[in-house]
PDB file of N, CA and C in Angstrom:
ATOM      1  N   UNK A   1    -109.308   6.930-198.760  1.00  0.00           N
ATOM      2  CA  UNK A   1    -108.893   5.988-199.766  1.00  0.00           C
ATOM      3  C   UNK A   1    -109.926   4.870-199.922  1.00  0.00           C
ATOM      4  N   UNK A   2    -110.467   4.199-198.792  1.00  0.00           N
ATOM      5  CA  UNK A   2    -111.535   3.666-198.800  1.00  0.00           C
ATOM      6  C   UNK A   2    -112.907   3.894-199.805  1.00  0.00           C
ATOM      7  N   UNK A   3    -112.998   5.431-199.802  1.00  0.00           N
ATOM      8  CA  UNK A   3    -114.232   5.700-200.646  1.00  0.00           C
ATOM      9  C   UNK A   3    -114.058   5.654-201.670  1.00  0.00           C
ATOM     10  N   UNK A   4    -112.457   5.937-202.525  1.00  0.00           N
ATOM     11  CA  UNK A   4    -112.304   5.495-203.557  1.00  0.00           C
ATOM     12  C   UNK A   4    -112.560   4.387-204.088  1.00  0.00           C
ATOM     13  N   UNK A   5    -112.133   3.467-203.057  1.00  0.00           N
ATOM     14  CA  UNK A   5    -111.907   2.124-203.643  1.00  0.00           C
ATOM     15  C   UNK A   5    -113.279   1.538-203.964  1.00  0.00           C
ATOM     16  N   UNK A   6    -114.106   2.360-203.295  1.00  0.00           N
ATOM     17  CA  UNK A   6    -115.687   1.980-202.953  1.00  0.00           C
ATOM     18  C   UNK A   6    -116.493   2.205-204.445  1.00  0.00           C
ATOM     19  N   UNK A   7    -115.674   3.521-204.835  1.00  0.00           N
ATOM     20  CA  UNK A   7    -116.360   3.769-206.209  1.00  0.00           C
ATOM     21  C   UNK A   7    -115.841   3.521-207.327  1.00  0.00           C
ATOM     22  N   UNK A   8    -114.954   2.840-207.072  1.00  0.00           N
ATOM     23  CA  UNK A   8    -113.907   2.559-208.207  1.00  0.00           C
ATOM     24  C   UNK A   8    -114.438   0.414-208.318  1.00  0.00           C
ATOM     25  N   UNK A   9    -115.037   0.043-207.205  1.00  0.00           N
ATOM     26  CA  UNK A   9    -115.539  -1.052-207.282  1.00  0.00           C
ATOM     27  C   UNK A   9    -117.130  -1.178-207.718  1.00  0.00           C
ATOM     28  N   UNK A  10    -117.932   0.166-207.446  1.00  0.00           N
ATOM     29  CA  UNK A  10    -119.054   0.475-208.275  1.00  0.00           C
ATOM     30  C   UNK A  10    -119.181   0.603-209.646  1.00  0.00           C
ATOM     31  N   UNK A  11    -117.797   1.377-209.648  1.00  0.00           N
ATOM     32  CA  UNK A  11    -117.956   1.635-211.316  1.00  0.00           C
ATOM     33  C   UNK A  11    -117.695   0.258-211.979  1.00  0.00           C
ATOM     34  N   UNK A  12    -117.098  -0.657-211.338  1.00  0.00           N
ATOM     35  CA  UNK A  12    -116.363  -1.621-212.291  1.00  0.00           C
ATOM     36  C   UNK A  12    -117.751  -2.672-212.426  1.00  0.00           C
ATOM     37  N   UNK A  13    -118.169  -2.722-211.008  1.00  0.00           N
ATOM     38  CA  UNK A  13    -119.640  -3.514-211.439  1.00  0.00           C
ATOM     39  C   UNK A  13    -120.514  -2.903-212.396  1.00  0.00           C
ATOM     40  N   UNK A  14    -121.299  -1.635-212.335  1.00  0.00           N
ATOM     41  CA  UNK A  14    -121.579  -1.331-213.426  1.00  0.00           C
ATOM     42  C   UNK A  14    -121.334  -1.470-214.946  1.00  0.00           C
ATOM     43  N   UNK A  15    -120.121  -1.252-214.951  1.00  0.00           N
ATOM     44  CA  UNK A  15    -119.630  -1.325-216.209  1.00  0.00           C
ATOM     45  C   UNK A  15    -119.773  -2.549-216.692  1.00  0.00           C
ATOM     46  N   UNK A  16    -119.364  -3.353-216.048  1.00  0.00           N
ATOM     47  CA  UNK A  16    -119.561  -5.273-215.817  1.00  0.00           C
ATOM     48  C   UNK A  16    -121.183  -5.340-216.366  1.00  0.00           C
ATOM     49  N   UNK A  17    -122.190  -5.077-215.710  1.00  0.00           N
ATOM     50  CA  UNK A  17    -123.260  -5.245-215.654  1.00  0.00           C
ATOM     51  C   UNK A  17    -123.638  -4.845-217.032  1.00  0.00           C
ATOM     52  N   UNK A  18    -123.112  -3.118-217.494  1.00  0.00           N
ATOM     53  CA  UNK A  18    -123.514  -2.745-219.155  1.00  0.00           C
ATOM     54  C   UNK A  18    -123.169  -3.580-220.029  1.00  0.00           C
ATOM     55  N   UNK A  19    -122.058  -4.154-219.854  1.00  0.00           N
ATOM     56  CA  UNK A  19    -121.457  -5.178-220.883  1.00  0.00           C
ATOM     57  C   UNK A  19    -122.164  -6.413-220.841  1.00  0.00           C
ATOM     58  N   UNK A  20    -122.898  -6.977-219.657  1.00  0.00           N
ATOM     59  CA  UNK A  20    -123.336  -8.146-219.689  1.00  0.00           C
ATOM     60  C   UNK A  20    -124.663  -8.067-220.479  1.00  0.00           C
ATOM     61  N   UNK A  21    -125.125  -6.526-220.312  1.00  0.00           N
ATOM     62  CA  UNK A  21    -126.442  -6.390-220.658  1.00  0.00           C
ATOM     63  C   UNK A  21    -126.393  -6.154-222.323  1.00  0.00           C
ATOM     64  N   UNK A  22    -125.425  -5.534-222.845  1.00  0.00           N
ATOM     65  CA  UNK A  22    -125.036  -5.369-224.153  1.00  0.00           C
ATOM     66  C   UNK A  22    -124.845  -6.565-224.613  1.00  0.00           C
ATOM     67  N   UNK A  23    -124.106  -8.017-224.339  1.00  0.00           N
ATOM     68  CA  UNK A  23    -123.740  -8.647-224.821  1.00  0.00           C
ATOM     69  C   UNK A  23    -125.073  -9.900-224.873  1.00  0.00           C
ATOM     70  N   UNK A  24    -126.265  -9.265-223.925  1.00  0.00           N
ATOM     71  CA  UNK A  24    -127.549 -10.374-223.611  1.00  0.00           C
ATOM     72  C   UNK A  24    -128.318  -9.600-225.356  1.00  0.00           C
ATOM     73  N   UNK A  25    -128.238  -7.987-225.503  1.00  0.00           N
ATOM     74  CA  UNK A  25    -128.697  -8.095-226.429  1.00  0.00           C
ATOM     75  C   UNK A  25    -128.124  -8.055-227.875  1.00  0.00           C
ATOM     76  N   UNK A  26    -126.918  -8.106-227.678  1.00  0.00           N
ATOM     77  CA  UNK A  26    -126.156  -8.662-228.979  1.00  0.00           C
ATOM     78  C   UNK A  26    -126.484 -10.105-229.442  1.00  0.00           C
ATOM     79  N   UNK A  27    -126.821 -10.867-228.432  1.00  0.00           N
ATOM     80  CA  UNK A  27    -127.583 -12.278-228.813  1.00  0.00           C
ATOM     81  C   UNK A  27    -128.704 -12.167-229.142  1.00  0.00           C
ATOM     82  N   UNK A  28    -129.871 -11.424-228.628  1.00  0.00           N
ATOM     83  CA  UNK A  28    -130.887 -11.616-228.724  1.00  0.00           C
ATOM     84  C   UNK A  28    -131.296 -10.625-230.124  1.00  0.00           C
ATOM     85  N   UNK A  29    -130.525 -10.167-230.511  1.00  0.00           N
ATOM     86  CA  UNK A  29    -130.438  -9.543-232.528  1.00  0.00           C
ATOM     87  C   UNK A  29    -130.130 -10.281-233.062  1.00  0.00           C
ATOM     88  N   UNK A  30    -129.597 -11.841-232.323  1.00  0.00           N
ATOM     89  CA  UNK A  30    -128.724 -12.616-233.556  1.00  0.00           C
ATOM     90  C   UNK A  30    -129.918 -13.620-233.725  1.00  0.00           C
ATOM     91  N   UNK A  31    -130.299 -13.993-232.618  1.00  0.00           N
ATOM     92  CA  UNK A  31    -131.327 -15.000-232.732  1.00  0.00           C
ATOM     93  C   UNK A  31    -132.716 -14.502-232.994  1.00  0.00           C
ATOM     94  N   UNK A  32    -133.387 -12.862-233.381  1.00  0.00           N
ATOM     95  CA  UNK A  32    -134.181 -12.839-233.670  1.00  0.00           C
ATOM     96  C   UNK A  32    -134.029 -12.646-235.362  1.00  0.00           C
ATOM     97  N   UNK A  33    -133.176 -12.672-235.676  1.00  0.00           N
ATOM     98  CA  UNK A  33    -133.008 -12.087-237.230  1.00  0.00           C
ATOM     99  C   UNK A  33    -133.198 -13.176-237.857  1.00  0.00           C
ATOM    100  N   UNK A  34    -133.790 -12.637-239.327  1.00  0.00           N
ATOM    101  CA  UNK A  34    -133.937 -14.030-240.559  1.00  0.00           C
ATOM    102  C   UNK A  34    -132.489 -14.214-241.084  1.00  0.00           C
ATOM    103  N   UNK A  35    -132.583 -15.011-241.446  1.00  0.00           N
ATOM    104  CA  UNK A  35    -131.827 -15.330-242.580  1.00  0.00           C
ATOM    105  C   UNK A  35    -131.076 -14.587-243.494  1.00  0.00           C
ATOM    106  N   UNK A  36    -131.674 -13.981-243.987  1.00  0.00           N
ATOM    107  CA  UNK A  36    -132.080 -13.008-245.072  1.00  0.00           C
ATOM    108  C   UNK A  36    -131.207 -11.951-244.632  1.00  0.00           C
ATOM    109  N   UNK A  37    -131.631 -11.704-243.067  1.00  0.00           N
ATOM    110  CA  UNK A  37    -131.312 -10.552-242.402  1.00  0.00           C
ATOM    111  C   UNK A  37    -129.986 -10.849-241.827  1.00  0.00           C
ATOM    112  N   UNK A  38    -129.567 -11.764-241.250  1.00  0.00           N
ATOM    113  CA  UNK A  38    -128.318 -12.323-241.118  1.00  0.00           C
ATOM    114  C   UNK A  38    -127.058 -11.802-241.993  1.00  0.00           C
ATOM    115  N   UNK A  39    -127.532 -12.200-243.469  1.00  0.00           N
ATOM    116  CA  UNK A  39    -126.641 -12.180-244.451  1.00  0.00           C
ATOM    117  C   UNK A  39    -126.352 -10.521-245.271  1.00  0.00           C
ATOM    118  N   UNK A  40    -127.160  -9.751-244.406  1.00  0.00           N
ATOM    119  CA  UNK A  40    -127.382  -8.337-245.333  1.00  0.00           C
ATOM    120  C   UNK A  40    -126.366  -7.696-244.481  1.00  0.00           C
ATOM    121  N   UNK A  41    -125.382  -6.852-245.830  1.00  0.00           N
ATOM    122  CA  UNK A  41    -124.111  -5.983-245.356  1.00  0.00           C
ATOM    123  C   UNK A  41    -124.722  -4.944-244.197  1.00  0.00           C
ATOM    124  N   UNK A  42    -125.138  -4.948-244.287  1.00  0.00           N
ATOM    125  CA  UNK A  42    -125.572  -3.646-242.956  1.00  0.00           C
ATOM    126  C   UNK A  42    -125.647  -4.585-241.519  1.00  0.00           C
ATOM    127  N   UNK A  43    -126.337  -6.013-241.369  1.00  0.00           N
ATOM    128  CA  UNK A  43    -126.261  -6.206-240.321  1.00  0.00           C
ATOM    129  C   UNK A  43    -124.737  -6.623-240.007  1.00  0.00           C
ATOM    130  N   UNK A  44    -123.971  -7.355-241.239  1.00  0.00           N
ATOM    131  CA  UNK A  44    -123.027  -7.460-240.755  1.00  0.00           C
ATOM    132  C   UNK A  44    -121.998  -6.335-240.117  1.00  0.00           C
ATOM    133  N   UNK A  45    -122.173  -5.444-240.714  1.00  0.00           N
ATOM    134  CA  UNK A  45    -121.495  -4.299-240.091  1.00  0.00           C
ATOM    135  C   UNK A  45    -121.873  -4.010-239.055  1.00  0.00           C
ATOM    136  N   UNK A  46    -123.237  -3.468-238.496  1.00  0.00           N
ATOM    137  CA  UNK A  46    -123.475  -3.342-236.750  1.00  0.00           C
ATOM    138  C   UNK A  46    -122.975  -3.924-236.340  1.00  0.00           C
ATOM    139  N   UNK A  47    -122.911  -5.659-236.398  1.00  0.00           N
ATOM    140  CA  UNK A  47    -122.163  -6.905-235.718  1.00  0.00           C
ATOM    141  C   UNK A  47    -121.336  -6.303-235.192  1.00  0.00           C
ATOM    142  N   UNK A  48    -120.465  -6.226-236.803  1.00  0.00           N
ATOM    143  CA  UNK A  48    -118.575  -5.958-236.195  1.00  0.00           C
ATOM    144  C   UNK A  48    -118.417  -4.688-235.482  1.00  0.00           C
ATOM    145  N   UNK A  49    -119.457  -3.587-235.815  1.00  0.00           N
ATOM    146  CA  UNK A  49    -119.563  -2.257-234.482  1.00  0.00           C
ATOM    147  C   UNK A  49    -119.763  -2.534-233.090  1.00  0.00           C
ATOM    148  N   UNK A  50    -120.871  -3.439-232.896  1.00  0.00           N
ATOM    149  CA  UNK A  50    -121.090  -3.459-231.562  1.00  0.00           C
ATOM    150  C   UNK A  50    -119.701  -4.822-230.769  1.00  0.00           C
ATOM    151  N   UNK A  51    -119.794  -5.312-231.927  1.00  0.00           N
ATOM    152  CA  UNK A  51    -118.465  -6.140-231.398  1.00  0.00           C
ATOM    153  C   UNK A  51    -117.088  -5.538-231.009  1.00  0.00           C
ATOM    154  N   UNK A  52    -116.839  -4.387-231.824  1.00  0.00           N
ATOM    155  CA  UNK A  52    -115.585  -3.766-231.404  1.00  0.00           C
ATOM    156  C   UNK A  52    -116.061  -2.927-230.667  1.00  0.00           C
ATOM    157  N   UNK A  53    -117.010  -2.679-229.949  1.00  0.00           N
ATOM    158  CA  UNK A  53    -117.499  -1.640-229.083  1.00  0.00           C
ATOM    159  C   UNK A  53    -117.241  -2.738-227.860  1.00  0.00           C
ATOM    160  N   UNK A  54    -118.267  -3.534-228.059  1.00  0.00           N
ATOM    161  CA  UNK A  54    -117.504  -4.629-226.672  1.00  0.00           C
ATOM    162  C   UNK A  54    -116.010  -5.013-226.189  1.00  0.00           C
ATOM    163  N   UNK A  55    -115.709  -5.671-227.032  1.00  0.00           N
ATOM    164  CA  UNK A  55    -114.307  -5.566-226.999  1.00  0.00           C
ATOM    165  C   UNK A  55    -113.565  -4.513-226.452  1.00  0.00           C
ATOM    166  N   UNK A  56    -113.428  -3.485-226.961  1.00  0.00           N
ATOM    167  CA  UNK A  56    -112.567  -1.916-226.267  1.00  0.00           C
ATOM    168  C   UNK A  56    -113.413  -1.427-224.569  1.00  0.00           C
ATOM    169  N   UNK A  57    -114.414  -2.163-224.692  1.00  0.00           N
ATOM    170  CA  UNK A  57    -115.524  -1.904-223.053  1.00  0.00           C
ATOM    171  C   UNK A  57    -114.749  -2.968-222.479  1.00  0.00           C
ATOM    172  N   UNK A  58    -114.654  -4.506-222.939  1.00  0.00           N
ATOM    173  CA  UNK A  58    -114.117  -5.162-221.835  1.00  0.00           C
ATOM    174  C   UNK A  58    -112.196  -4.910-221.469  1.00  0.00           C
ATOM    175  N   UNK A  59    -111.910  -4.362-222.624  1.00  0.00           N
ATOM    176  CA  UNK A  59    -110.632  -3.621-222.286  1.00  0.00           C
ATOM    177  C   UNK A  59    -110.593  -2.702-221.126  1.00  0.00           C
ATOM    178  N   UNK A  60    -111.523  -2.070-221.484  1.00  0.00           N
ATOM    179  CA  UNK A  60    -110.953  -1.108-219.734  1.00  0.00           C
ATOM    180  C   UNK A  60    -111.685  -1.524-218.692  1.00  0.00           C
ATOM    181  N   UNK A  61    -112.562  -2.597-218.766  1.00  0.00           N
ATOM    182  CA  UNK A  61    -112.883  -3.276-217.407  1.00  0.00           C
ATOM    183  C   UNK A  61    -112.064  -3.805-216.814  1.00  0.00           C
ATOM    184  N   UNK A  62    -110.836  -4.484-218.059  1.00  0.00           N
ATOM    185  CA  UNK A  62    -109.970  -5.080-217.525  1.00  0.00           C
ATOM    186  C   UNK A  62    -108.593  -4.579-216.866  1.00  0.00           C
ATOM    187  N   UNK A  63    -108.705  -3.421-217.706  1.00  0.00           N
ATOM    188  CA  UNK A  63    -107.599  -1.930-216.831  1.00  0.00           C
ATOM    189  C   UNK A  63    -108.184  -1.430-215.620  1.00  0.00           C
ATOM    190  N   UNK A  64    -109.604  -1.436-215.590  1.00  0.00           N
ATOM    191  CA  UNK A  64    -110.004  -0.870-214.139  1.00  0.00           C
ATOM    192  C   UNK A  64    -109.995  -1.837-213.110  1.00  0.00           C
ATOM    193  N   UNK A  65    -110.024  -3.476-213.350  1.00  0.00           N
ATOM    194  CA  UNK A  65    -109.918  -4.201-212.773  1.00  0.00           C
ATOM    195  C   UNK A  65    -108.451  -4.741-211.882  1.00  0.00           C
ATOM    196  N   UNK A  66    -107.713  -4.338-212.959  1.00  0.00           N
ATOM    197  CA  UNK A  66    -106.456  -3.802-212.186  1.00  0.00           C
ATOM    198  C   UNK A  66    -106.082  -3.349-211.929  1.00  0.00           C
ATOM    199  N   UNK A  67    -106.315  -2.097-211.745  1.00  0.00           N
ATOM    200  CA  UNK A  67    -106.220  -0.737-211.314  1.00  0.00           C
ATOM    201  C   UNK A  67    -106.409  -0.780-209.318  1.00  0.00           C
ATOM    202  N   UNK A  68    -107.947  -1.422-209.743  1.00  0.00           N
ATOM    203  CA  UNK A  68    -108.611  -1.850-208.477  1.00  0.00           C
ATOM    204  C   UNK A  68    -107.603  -2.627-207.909  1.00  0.00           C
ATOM    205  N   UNK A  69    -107.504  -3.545-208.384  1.00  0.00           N
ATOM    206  CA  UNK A  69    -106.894  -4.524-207.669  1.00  0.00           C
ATOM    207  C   UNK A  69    -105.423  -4.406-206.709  1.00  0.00           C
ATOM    208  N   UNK A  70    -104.573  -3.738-207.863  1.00  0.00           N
ATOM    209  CA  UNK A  70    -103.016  -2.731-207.419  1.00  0.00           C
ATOM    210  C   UNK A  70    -103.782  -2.153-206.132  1.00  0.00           C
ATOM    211  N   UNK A  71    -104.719  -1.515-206.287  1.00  0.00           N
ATOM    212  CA  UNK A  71    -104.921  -0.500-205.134  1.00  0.00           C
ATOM    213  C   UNK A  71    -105.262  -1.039-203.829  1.00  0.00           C
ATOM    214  N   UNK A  72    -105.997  -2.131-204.224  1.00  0.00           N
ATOM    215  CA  UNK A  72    -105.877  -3.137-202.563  1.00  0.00           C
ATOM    216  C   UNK A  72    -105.289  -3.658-202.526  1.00  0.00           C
ATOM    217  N   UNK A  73    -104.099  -4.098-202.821  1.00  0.00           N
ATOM    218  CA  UNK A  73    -102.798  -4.682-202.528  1.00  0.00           C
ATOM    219  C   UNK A  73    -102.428  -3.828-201.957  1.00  0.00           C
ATOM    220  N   UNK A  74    -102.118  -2.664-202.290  1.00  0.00           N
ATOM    221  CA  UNK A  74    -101.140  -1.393-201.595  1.00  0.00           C
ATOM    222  C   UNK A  74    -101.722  -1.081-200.350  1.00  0.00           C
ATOM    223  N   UNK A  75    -102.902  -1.131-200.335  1.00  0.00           N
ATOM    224  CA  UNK A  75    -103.976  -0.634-198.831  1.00  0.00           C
ATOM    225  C   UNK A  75    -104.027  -2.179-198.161  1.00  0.00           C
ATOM    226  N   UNK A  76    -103.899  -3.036-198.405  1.00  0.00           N
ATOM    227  CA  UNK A  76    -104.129  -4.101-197.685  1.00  0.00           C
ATOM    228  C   UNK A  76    -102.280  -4.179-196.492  1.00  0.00           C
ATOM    229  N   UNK A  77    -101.415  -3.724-197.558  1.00  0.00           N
ATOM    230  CA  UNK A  77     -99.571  -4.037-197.113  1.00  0.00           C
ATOM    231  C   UNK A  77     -99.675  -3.030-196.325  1.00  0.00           C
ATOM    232  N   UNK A  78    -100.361  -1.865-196.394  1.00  0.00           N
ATOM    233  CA  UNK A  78    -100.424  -0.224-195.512  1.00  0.00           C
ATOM    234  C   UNK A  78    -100.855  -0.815-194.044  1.00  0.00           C
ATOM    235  N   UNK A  79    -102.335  -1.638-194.184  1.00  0.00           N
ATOM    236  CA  UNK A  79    -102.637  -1.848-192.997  1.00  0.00           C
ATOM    237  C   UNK A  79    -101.863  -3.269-192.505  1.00  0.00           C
ATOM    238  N   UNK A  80    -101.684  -3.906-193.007  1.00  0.00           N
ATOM    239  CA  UNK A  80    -100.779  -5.111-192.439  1.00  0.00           C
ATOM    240  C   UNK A  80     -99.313  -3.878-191.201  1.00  0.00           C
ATOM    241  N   UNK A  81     -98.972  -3.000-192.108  1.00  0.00           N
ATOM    242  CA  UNK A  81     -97.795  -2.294-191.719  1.00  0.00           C
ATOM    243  C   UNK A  81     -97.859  -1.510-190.543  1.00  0.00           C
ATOM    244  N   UNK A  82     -99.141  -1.123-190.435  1.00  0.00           N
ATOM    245  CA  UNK A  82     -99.822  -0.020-189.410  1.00  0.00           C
ATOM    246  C   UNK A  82    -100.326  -1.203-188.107  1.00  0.00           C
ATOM    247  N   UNK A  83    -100.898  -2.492-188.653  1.00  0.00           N
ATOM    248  CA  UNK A  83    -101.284  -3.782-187.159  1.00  0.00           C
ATOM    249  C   UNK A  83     -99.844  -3.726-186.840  1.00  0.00           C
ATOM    250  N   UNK A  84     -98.461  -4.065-187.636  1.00  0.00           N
ATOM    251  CA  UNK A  84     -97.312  -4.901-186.638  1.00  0.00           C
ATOM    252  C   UNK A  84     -96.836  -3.883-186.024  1.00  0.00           C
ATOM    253  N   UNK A  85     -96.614  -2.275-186.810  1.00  0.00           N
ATOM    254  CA  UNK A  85     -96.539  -0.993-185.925  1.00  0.00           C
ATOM    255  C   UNK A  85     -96.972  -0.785-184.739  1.00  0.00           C
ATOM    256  N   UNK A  86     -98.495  -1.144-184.531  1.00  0.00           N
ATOM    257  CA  UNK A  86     -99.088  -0.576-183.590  1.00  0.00           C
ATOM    258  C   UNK A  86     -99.141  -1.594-182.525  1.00  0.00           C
ATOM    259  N   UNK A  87     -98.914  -3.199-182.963  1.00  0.00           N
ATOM    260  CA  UNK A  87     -98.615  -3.867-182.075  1.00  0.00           C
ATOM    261  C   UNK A  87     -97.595  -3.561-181.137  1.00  0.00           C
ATOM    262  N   UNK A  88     -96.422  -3.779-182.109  1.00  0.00           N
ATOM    263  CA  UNK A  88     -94.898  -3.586-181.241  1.00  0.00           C
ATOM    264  C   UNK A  88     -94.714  -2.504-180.616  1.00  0.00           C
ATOM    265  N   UNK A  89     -95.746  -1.110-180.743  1.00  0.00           N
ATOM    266  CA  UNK A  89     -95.928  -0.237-179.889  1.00  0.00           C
ATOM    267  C   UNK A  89     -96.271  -0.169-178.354  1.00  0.00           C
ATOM    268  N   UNK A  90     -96.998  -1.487-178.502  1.00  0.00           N
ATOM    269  CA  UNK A  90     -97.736  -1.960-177.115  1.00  0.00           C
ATOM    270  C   UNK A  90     -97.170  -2.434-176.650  1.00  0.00           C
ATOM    271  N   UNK A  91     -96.572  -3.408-176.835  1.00  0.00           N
ATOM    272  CA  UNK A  91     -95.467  -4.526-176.183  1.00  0.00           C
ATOM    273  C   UNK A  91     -94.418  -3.290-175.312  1.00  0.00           C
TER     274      UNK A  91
END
């Protein structure tokens, strides 16, 4: 369960990381463009593409993020359950 959690916390950084990197160059199209280019229907449309592309990406970062998260709660109460077990075993 561990290794899951291992890759299920890889993937989420990654994914984290694509989005950060998508969203460094979603700025850097905004601030290299003219004017001109700003205002032309085509860029506005990529905009709103790559924008709803972000958007639905940080959606399931945010489902995998809880996903993750549920899952170490449940493994964290497992081993809490398994220390007072194995304590009161000793005693």
């Amino acid at each position: 369960m561990a290794g899951e959690q291992r890759d299920s916390e890889k993937r989420l950084q990654a994914a984290e990381l694509r989005l950060a990197n998508a969203i460094v160059r979603l700025e850097t199209a905004l601030k290299n463009q003219s004017p001109a280019e700003a205002n032309a229907a085509g860029a506005d449309e990529n905009l709103a593409a790559e924008l709803s592309r972000l958007q639905t990406e940080n959606l399931e970062l945010k489902g995998l993020a809880q996903q993750t998260s549920t899952r170490l709660d449940v493994t964290i109460a497992q081993l809490k359950d398994h220390m007072v077990a194995t304590t009161k075993g000793q005693v």
